[in-house]
C-alpha atoms as a PDB file:
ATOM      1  CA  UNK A   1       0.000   0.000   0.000  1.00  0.00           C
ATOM      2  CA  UNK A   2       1.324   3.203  -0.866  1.00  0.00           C
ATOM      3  CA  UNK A   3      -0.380   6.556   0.589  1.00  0.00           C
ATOM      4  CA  UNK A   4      -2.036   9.194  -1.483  1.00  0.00           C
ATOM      5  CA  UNK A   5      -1.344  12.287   0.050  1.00  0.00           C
ATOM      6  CA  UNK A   6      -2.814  15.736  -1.384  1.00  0.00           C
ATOM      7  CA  UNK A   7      -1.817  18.159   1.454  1.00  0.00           C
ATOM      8  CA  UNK A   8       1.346  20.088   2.640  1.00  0.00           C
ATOM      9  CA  UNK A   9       2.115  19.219   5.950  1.00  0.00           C
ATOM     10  CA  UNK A  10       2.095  22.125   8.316  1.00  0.00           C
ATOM     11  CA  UNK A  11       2.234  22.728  12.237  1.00  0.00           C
ATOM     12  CA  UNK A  12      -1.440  23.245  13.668  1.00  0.00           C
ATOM     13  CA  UNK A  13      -1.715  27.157  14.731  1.00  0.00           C
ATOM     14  CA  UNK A  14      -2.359  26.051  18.383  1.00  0.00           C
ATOM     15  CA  UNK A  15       1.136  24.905  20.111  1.00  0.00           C
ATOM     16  CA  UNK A  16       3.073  25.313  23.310  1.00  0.00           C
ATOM     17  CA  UNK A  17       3.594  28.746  24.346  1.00  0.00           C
ATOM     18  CA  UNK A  18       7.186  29.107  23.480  1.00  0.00           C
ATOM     19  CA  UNK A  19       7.139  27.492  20.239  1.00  0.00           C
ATOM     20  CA  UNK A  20       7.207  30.080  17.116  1.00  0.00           C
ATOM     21  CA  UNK A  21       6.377  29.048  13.889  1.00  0.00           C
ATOM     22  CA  UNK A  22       7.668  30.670  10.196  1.00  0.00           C
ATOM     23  CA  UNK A  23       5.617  32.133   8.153  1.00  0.00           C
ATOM     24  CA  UNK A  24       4.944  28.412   5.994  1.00  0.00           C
ATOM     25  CA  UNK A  25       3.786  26.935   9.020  1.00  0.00           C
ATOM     26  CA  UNK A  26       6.647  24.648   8.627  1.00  0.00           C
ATOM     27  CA  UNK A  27       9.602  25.515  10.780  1.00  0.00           C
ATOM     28  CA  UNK A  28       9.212  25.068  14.434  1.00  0.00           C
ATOM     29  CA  UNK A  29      11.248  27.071  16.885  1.00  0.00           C
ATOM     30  CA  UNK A  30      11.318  27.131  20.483  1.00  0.00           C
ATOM     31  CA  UNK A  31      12.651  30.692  21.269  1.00  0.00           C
ATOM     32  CA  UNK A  32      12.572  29.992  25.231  1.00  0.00           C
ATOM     33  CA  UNK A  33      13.587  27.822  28.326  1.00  0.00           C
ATOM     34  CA  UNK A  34      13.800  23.746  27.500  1.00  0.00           C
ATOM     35  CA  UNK A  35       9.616  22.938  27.645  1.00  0.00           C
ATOM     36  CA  UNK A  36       6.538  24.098  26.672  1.00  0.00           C
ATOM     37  CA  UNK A  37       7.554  23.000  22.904  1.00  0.00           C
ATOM     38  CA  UNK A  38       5.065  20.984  21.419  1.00  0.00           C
ATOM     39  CA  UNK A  39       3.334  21.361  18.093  1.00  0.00           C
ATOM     40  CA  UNK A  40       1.043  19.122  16.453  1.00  0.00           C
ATOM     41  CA  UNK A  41       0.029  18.457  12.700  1.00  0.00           C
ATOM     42  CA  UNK A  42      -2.364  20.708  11.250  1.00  0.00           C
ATOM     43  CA  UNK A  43      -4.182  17.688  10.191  1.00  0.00           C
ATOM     44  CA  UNK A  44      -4.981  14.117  10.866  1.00  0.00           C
ATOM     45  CA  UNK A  45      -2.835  11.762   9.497  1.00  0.00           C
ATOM     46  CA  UNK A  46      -3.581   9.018   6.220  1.00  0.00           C
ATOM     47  CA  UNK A  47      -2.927   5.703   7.062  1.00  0.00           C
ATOM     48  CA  UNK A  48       0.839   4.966   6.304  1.00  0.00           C
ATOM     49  CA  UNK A  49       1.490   8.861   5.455  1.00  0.00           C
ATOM     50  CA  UNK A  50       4.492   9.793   7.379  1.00  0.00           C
ATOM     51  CA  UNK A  51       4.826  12.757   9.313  1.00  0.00           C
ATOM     52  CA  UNK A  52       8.727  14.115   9.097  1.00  0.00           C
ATOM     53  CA  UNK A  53      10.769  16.488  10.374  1.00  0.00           C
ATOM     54  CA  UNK A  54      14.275  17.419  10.378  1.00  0.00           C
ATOM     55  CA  UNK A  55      16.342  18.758  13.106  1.00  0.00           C
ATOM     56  CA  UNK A  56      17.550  22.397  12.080  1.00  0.00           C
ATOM     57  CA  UNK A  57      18.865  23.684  14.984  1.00  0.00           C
ATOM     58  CA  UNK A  58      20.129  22.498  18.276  1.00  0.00           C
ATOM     59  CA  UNK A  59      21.042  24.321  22.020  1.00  0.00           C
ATOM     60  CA  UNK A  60      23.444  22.853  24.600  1.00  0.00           C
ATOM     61  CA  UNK A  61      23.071  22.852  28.403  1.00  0.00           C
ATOM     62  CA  UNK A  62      20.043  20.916  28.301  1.00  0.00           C
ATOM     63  CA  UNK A  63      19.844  17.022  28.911  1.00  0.00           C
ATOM     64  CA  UNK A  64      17.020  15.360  26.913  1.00  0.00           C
ATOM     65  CA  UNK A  65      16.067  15.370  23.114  1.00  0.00           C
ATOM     66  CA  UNK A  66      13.373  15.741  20.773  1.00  0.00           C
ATOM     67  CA  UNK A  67      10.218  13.744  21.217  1.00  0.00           C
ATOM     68  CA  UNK A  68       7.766  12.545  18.427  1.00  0.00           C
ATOM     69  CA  UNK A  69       4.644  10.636  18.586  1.00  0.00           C
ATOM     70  CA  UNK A  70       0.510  10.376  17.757  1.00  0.00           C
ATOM     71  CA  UNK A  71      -2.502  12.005  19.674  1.00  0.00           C
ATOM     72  CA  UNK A  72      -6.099  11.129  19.406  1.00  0.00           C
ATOM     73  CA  UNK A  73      -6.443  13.965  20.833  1.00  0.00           C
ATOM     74  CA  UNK A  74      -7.647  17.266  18.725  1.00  0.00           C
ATOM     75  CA  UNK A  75      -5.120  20.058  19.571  1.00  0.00           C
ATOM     76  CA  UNK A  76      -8.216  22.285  19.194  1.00  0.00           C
ATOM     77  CA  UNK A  77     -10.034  20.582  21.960  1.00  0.00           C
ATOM     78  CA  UNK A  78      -7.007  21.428  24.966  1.00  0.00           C
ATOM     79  CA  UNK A  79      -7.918  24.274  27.055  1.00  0.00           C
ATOM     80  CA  UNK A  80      -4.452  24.671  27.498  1.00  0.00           C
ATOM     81  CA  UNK A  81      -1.000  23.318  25.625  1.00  0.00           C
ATOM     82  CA  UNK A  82       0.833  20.677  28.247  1.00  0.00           C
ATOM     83  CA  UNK A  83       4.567  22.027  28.730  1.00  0.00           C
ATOM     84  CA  UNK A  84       5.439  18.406  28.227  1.00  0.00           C
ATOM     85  CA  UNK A  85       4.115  15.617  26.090  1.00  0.00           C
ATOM     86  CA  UNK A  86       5.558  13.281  28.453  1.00  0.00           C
ATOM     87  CA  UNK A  87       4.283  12.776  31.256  1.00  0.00           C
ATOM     88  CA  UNK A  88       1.172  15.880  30.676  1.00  0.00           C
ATOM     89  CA  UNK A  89       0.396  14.866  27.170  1.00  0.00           C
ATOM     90  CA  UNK A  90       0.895  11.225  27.450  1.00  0.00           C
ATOM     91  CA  UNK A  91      -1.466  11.101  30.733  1.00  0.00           C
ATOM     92  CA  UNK A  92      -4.824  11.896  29.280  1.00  0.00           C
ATOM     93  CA  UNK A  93      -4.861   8.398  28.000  1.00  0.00           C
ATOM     94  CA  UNK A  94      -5.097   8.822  24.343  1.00  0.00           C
ATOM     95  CA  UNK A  95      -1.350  10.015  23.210  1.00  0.00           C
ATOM     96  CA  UNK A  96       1.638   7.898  22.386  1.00  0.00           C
ATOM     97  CA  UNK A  97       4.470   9.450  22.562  1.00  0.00           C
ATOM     98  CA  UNK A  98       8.722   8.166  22.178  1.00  0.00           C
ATOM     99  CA  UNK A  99      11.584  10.296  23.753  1.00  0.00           C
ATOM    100  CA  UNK A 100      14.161  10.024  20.605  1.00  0.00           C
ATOM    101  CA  UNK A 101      17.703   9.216  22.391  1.00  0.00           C
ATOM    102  CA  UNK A 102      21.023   8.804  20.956  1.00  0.00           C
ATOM    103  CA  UNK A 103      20.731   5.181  21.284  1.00  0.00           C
ATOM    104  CA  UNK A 104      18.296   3.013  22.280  1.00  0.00           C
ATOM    105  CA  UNK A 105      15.482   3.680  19.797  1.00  0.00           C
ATOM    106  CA  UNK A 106      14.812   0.337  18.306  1.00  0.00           C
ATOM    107  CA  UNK A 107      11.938  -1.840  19.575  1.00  0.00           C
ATOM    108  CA  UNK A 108      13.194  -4.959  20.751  1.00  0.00           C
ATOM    109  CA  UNK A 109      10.536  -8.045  19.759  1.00  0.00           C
ATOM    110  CA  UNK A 110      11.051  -9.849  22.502  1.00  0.00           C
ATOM    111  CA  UNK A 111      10.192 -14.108  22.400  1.00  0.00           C
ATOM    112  CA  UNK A 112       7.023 -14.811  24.523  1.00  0.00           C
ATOM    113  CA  UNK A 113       6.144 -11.431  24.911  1.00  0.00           C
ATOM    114  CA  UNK A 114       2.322 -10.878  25.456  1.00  0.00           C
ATOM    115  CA  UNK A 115       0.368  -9.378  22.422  1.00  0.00           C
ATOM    116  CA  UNK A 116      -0.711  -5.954  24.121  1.00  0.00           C
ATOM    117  CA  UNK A 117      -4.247  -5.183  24.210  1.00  0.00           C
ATOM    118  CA  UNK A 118      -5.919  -2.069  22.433  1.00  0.00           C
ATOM    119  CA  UNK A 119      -4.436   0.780  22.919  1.00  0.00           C
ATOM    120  CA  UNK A 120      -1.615  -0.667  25.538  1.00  0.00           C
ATOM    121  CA  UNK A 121       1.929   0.140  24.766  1.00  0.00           C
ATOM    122  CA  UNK A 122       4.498  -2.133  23.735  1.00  0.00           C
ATOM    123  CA  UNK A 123       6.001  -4.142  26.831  1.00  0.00           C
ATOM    124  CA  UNK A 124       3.385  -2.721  29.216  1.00  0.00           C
ATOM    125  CA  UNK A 125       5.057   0.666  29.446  1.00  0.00           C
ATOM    126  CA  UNK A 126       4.275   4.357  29.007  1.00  0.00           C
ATOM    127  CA  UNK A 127       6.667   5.359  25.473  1.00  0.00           C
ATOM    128  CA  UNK A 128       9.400   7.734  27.005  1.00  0.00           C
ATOM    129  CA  UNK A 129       9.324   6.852  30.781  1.00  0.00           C
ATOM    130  CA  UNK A 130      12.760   5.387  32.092  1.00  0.00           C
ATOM    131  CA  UNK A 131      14.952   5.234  28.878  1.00  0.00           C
ATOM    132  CA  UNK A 132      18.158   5.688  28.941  1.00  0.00           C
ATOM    133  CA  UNK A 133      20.131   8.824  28.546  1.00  0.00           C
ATOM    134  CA  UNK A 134      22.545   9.196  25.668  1.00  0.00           C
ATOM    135  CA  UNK A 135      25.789   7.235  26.709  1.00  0.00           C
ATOM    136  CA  UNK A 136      25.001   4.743  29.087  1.00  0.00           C
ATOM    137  CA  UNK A 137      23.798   1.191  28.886  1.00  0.00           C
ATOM    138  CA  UNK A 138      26.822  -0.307  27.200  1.00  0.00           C
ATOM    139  CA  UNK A 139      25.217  -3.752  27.399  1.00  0.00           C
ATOM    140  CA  UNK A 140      22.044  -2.167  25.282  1.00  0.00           C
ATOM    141  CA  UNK A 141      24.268  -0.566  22.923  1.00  0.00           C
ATOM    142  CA  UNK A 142      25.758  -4.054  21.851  1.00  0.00           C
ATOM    143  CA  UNK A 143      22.576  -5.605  21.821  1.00  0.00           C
ATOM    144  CA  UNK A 144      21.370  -3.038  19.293  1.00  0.00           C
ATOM    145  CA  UNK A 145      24.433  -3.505  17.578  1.00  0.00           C
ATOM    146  CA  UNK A 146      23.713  -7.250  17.413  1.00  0.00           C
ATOM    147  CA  UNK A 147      19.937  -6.946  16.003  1.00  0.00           C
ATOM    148  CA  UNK A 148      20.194  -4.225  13.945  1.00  0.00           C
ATOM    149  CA  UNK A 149      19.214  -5.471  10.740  1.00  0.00           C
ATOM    150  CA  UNK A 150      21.108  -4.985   7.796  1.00  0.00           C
ATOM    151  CA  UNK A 151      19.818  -2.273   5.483  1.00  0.00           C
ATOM    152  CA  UNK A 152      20.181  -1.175   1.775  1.00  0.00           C
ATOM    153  CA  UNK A 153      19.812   2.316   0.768  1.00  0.00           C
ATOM    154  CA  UNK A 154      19.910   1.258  -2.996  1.00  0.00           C
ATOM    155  CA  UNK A 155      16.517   0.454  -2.468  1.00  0.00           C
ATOM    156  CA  UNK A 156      13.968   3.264  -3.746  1.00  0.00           C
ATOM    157  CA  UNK A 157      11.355   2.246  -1.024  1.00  0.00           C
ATOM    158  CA  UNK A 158      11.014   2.147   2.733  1.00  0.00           C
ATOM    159  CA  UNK A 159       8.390  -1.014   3.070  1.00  0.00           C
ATOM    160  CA  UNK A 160       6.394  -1.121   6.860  1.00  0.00           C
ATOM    161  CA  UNK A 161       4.396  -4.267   6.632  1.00  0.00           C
ATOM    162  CA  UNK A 162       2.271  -3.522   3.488  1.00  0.00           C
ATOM    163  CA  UNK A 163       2.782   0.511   3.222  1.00  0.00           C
ATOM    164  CA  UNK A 164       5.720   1.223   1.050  1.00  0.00           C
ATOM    165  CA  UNK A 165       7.339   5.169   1.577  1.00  0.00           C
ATOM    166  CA  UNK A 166       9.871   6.522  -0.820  1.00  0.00           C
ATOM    167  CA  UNK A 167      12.965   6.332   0.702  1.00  0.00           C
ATOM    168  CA  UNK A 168      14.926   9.677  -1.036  1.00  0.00           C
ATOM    169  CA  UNK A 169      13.222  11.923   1.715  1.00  0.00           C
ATOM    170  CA  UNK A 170      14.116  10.065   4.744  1.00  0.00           C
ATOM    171  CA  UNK A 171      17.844  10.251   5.626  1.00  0.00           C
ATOM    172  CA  UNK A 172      19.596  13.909   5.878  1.00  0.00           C
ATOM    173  CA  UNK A 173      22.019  15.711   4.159  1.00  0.00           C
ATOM    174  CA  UNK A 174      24.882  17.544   5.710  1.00  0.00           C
ATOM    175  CA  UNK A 175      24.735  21.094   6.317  1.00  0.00           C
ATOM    176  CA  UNK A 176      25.331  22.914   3.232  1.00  0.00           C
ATOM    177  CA  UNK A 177      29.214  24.238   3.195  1.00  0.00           C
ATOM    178  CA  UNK A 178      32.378  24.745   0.697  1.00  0.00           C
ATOM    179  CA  UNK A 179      33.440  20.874   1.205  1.00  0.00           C
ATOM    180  CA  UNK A 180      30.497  19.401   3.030  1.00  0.00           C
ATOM    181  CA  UNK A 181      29.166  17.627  -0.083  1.00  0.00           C
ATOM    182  CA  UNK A 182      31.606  14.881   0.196  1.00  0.00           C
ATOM    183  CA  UNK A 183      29.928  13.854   3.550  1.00  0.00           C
ATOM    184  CA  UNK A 184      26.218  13.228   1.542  1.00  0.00           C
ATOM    185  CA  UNK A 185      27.193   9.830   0.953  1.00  0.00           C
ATOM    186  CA  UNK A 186      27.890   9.132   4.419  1.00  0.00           C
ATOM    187  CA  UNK A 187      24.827  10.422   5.850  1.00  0.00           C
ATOM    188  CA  UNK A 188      22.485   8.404   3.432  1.00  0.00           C
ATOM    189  CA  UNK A 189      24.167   5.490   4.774  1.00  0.00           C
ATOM    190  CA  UNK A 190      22.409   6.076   8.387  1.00  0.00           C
ATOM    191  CA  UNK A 191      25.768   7.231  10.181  1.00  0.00           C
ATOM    192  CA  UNK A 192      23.936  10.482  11.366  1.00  0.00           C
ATOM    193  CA  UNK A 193      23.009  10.428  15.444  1.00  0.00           C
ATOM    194  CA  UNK A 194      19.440  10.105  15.958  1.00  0.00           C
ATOM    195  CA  UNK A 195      19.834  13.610  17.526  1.00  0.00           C
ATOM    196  CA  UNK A 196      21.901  15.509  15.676  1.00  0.00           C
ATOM    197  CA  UNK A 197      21.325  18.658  13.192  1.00  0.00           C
ATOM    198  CA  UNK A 198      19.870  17.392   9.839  1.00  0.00           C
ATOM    199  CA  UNK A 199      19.218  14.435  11.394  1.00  0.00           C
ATOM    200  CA  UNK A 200      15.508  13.287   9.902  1.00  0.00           C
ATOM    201  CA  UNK A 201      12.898  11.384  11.601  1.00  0.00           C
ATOM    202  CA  UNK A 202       8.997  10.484  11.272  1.00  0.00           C
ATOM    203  CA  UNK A 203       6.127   8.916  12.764  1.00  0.00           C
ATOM    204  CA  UNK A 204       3.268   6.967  10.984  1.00  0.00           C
ATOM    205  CA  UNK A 205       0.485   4.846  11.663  1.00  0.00           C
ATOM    206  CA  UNK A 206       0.080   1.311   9.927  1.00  0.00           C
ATOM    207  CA  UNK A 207      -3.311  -0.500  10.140  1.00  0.00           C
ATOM    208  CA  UNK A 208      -3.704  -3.657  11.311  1.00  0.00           C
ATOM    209  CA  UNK A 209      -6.849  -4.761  10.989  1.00  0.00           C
ATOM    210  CA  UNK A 210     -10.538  -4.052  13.066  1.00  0.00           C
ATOM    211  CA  UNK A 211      -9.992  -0.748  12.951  1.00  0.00           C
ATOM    212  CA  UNK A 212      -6.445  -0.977  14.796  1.00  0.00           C
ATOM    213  CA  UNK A 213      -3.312   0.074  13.974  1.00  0.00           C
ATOM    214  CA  UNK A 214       0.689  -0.046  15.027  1.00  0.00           C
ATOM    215  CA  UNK A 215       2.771   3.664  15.601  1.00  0.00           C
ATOM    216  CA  UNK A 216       5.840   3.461  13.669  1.00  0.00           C
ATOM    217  CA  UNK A 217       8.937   5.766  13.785  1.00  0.00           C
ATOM    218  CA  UNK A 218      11.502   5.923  11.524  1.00  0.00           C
ATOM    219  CA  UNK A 219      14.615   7.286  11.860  1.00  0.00           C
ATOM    220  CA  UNK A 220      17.231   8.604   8.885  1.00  0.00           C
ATOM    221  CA  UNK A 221      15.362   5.866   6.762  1.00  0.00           C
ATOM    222  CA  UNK A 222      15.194   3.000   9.172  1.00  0.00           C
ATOM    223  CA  UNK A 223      11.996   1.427  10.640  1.00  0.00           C
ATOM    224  CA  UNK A 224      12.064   1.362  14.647  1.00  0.00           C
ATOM    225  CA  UNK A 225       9.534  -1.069  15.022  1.00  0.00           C
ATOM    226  CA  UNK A 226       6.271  -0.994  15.741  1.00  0.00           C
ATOM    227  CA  UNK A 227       6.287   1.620  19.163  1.00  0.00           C
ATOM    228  CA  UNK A 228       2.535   1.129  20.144  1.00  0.00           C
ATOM    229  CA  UNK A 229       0.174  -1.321  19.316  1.00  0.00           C
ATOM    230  CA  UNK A 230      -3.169  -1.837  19.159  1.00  0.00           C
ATOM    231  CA  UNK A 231      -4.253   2.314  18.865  1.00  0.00           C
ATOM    232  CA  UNK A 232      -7.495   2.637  17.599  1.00  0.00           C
ATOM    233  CA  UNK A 233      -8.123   4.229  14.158  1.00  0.00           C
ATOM    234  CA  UNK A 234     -11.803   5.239  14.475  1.00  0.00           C
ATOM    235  CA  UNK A 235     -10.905   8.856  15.324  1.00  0.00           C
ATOM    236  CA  UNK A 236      -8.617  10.926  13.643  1.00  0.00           C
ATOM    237  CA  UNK A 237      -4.829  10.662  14.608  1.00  0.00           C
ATOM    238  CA  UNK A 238      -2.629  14.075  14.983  1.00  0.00           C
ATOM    239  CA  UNK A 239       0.835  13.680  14.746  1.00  0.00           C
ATOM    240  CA  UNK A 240       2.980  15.066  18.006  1.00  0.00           C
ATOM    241  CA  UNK A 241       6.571  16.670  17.769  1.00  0.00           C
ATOM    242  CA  UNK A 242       7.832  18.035  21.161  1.00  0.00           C
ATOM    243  CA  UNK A 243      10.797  20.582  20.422  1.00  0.00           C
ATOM    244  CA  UNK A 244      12.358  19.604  23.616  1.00  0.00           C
ATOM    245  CA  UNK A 245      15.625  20.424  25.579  1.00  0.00           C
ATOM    246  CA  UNK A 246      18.577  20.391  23.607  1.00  0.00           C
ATOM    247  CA  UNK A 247      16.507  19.982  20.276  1.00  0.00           C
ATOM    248  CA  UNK A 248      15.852  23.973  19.401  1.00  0.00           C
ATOM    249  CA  UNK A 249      14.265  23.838  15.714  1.00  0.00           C
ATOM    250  CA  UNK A 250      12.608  21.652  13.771  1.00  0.00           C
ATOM    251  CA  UNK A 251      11.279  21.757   9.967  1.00  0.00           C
ATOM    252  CA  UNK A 252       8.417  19.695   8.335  1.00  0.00           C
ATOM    253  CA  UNK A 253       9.865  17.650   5.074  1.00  0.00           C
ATOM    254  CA  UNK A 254       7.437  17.072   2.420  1.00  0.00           C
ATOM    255  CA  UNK A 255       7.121  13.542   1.141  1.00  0.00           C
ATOM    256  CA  UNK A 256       5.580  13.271  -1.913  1.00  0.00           C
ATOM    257  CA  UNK A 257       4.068   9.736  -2.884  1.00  0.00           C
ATOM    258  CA  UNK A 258       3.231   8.148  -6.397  1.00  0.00           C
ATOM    259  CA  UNK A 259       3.828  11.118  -9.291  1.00  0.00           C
ATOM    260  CA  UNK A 260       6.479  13.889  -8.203  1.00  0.00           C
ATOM    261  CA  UNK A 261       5.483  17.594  -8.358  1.00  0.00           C
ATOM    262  CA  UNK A 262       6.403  20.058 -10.884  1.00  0.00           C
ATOM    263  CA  UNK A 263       8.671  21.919  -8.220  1.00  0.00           C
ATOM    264  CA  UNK A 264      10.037  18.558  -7.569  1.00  0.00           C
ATOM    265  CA  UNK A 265      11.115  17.817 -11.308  1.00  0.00           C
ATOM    266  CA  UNK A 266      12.243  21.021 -11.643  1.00  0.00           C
ATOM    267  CA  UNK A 267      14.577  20.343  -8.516  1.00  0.00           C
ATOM    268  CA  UNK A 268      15.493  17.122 -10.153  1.00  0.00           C
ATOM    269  CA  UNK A 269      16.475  18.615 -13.509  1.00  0.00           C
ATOM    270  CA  UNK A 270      18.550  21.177 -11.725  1.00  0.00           C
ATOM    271  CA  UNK A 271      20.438  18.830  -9.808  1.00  0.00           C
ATOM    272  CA  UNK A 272      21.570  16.686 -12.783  1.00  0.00           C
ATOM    273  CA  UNK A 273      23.021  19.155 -14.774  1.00  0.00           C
ATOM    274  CA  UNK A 274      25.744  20.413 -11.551  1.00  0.00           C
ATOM    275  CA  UNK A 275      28.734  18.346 -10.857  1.00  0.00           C
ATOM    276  CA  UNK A 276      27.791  18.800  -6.680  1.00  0.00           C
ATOM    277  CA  UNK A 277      24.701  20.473  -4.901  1.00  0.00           C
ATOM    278  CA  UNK A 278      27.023  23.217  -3.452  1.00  0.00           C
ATOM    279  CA  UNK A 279      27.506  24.225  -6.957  1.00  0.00           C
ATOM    280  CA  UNK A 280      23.920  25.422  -7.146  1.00  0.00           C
ATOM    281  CA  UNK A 281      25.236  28.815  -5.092  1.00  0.00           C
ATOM    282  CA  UNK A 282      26.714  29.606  -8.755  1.00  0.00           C
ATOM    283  CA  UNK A 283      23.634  29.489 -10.600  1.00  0.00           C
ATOM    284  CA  UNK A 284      21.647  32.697 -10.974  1.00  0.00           C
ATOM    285  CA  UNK A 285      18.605  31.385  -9.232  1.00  0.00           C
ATOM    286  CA  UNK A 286      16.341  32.902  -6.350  1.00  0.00           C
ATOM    287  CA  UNK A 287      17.598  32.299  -2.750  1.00  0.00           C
ATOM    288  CA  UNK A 288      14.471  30.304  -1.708  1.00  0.00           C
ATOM    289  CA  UNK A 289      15.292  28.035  -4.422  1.00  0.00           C
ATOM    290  CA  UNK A 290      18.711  27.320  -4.028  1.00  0.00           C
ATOM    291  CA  UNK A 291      17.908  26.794  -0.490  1.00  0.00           C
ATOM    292  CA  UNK A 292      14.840  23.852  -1.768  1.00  0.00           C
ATOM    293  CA  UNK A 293      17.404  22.347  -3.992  1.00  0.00           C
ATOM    294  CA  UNK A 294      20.094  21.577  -1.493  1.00  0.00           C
ATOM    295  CA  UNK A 295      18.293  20.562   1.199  1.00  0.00           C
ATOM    296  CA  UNK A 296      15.761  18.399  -0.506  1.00  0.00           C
END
């Protein structure tokens, strides 16, 4: 199954109090303190239509990292914005919602493990509560290492049981710079930090049947697993991006399914006629579309 998406994903107008939004509705910034930093969609999500941002910007001095999930919940219905989607958001019952750590964002299938019931989390656990911060657990970090499955970026599609997302959107570039082009390679091979700048990541829902489905998130082009189970699909389903901590801005990626846009081609045709992408600063183009054709 592949989605059919018509719409160009934007941040709802209603948000935490010290998140400010560009002009597109598409950049996310939180211009204050470490909370009160969540946004949602401006719309319900398709089934299998991914929801994806990219990390822009970054602020040290704070522990803790972005945080990404799904509501039930219409953002128009809160009286007021939590300051945190975990625990505030996740508490009313109806949100599921992953902390994104350096490590330690792969959902383990475990042998044995009881099939959670509808709406439960995975393992019996509330998505973001006791993970572990970025460098510790060496134990867990060679246990991912272990099951990580092997993955080929040759491939033109990301395939979650039957939805199928093209896979040129998903993994970041490097920043743009006078030698930073030689690093593109590296970064669509999944060597960027869940956390760091340009680093891309998305959350989806994939039905499963009686009007169920499984949250996914996937991270520089690589399935987590399935983070919640059993969520019910008879209501519409927001997507939730907390701009937490040391994550500071945040920018919606459009991914286009099926036949690509004329502004998309155009891209395309631009791209194949320069010997790098950092040799599009040469052409006598408009700003905003330079900046579309290397970042895209």
């Amino acid at each position: 199954m592949e989605p059919v998406s018509d719409q160009f994903m934007q941040f709802h107008p209603i948000h935490g109090t010290n998140v400010r939004l560009d002009h597109s509705g598409t950049q996310a910034t939180r211009v204050e303190s470490f909370a009160n930093g969540v946004c949602f969609s401006k719309w319900p999500l398709k089934p299998g239509e991914i929801f994806l941002i990219e990390i822009e910007d970054k602020e040290v001095g704070w522990c803790g990292h972005l945080r990404i999930g799904l509501t039930a919940r219409d953002p128009r219905s809160l009286e007021v914005v939590p300051e945190y989607s975990i625990p505030n958001l996740t508490d009313l019952g109806d949100s599921w919602i992953f902390a994104i750590t350096r490590n330690h964002n792969k959902i383990i299938e475990e042998a044995g493990v009881i099939e959670p019931r509808q709406g439960e989390l995975v393992g019996g656990r509330r998505l973001g509560r006791g993970e572990e911060e970025d460098g510790a657990g060496d134990q867990g970090d060679e246990a991912a290492r272990n099951t990580k499955p092997k993955t080929f970026f040759t491939d033109t599609h990301l395939y979650i049981e039957n939805v199928r997302i093209p896979r040129d959107k998903l993994v970041g570039r490097s920043r743009p710079g006078r030698y930073s082009h030689i690093l593109d390679d590296l970064y669509k091979t999944n060597a960027l930090p869940p956390t760091a700048r340009r680093s891309r990541i998305g959350v989806l829902y994939v039905p499963r049947g009686e009007g169920l489905a499984d949250m996914h998130i996937v991270i520089n082009g690589e399935d987590m697993g399935a983070s919640a189970k059993g969520i019910a699909t008879a209501g519409p389903l927001y997507a939730v991006v907390d701009v937490f901590a040391a994550t500071k801005c945040v920018r919606i990626v459009q991914v286009e399914y099926g036949f690509s846009s004329l502004q998309t081609l155009c891209r395309k045709a631009i791209q194949k006629h320069i010997v790098h992408r950092m040799a599009i600063d040469w052409l006598e183009l408009p700003e905003a579309l330079k900046h579309y054709c290397k970042y895209e």
